[in-house]
C-alpha atoms as a PDB file:
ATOM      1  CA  UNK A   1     -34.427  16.069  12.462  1.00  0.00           C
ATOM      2  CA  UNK A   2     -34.828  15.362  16.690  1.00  0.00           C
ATOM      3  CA  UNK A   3     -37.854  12.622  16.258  1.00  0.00           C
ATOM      4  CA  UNK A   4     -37.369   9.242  15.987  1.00  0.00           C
ATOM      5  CA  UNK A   5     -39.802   6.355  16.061  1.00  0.00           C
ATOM      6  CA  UNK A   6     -38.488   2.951  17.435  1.00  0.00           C
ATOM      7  CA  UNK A   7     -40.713  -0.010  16.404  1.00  0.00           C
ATOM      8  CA  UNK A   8     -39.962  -2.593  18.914  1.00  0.00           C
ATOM      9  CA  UNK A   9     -41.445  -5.435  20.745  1.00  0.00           C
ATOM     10  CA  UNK A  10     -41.238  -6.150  24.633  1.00  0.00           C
ATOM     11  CA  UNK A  11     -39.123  -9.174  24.704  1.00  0.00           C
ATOM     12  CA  UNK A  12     -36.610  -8.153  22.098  1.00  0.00           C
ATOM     13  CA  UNK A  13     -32.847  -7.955  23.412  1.00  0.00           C
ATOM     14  CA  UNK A  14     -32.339  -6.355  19.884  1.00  0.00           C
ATOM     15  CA  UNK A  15     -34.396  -3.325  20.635  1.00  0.00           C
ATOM     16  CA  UNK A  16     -33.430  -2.982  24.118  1.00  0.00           C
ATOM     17  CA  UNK A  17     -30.077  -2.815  23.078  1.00  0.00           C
ATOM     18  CA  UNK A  18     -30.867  -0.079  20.345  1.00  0.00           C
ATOM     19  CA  UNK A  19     -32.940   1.950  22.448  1.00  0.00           C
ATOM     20  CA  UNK A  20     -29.951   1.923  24.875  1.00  0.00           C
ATOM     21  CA  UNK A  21     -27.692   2.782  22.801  1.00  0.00           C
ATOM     22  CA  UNK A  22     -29.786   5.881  21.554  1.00  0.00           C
ATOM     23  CA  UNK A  23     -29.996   7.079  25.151  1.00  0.00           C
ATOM     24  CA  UNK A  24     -26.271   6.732  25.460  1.00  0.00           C
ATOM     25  CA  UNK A  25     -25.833   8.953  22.171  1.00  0.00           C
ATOM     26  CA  UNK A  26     -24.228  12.276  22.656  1.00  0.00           C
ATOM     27  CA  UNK A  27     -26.699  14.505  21.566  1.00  0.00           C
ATOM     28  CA  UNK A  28     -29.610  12.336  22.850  1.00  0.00           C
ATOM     29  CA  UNK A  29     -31.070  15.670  24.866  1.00  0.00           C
ATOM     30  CA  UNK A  30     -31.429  16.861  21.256  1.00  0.00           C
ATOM     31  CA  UNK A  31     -34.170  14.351  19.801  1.00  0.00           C
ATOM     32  CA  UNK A  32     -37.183  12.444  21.091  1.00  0.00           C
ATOM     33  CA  UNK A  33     -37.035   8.671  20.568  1.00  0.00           C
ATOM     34  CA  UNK A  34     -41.509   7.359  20.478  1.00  0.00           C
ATOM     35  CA  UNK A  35     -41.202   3.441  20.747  1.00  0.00           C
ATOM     36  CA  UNK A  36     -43.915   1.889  19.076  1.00  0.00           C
ATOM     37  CA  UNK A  37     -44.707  -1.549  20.363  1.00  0.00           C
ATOM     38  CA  UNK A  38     -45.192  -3.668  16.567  1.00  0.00           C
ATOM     39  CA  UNK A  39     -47.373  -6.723  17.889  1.00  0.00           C
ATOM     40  CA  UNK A  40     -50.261  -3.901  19.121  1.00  0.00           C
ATOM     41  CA  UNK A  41     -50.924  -3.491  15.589  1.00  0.00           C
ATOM     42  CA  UNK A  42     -51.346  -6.032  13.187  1.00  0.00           C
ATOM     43  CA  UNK A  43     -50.453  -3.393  10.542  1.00  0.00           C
ATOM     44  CA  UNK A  44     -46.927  -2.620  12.137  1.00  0.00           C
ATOM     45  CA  UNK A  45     -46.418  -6.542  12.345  1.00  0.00           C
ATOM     46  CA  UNK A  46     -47.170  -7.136   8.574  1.00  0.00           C
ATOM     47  CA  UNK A  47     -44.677  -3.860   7.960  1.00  0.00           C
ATOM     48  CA  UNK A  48     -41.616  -4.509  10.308  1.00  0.00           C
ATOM     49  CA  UNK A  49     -42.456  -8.606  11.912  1.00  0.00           C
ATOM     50  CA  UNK A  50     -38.824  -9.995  11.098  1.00  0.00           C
ATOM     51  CA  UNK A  51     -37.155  -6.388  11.094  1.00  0.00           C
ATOM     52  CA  UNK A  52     -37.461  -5.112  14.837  1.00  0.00           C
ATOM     53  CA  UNK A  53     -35.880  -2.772  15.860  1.00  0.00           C
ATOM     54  CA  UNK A  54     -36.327  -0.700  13.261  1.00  0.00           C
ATOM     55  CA  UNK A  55     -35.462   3.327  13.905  1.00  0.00           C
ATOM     56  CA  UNK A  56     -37.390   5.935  11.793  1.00  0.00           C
ATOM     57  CA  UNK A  57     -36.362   9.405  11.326  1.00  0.00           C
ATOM     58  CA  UNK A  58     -39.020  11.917  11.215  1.00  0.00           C
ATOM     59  CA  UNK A  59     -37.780  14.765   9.190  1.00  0.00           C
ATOM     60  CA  UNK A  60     -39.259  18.338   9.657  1.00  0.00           C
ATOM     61  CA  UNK A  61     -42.204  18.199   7.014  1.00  0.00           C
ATOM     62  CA  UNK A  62     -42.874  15.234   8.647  1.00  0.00           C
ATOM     63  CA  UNK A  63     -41.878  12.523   6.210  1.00  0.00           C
ATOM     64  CA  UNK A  64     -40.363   9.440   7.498  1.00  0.00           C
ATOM     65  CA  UNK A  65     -37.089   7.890   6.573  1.00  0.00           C
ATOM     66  CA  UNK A  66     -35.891   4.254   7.713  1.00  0.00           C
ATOM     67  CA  UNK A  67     -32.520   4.531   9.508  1.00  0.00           C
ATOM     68  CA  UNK A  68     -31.605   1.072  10.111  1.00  0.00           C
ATOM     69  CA  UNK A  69     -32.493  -2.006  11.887  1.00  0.00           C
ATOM     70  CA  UNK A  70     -31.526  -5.156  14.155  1.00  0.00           C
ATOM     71  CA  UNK A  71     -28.651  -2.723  15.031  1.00  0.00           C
ATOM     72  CA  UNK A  72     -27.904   1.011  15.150  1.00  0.00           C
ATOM     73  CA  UNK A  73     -26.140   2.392  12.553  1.00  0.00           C
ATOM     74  CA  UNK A  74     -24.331   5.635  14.226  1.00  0.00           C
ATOM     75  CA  UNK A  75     -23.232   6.620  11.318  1.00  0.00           C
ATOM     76  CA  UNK A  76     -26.689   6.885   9.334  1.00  0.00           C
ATOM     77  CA  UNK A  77     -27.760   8.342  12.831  1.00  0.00           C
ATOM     78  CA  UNK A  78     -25.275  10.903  13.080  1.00  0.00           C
ATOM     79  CA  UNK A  79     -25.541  11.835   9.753  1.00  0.00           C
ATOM     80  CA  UNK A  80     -28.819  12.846  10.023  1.00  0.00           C
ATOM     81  CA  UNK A  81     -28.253  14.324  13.044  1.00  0.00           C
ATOM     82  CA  UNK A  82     -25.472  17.078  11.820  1.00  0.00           C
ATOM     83  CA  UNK A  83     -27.013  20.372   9.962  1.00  0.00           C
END
């Protein structure tokens, strides 16, 4: 997996901070982070409102699995990360 979808919102210290710490991740030349903005679609607000930041994993037959959110979970993120 080296996709990742961030669903944030512009004034959230939350997802600053996770998309910050994502860049700062050791093998962060390794994946692609997409941040997806939740309030420019009122489907993504209905799906992730209270939850931003929430990080997605896309997985090579392109299914999507939730990684964590509010915080990143390194762990969760590394293990997805290792073969």
């Amino acid at each position: 997996m080296n996709d990742f979808i961030l669903y944030s919102r512009s004034y959230c210290h939350l997802c600053d901070d996770m998309l910050a710490a994502l860049r700062a991740h050791p093998q962060a030349s390794q994946f692609h982070v997409r941040v997806m903005d939740v309030d420019e679609d009122d489907d993504l607000v209905r799906q992730y409102d209270e939850l931003v930041p929430v990080l997605i994993g896309i997985k090579p037959d392109g299914s999507e699995v939730r990684i964590c959110h509010y915080f990143l979970d390194q762990e969760a993120l590394n293990a997805l990360l290792s073969p």
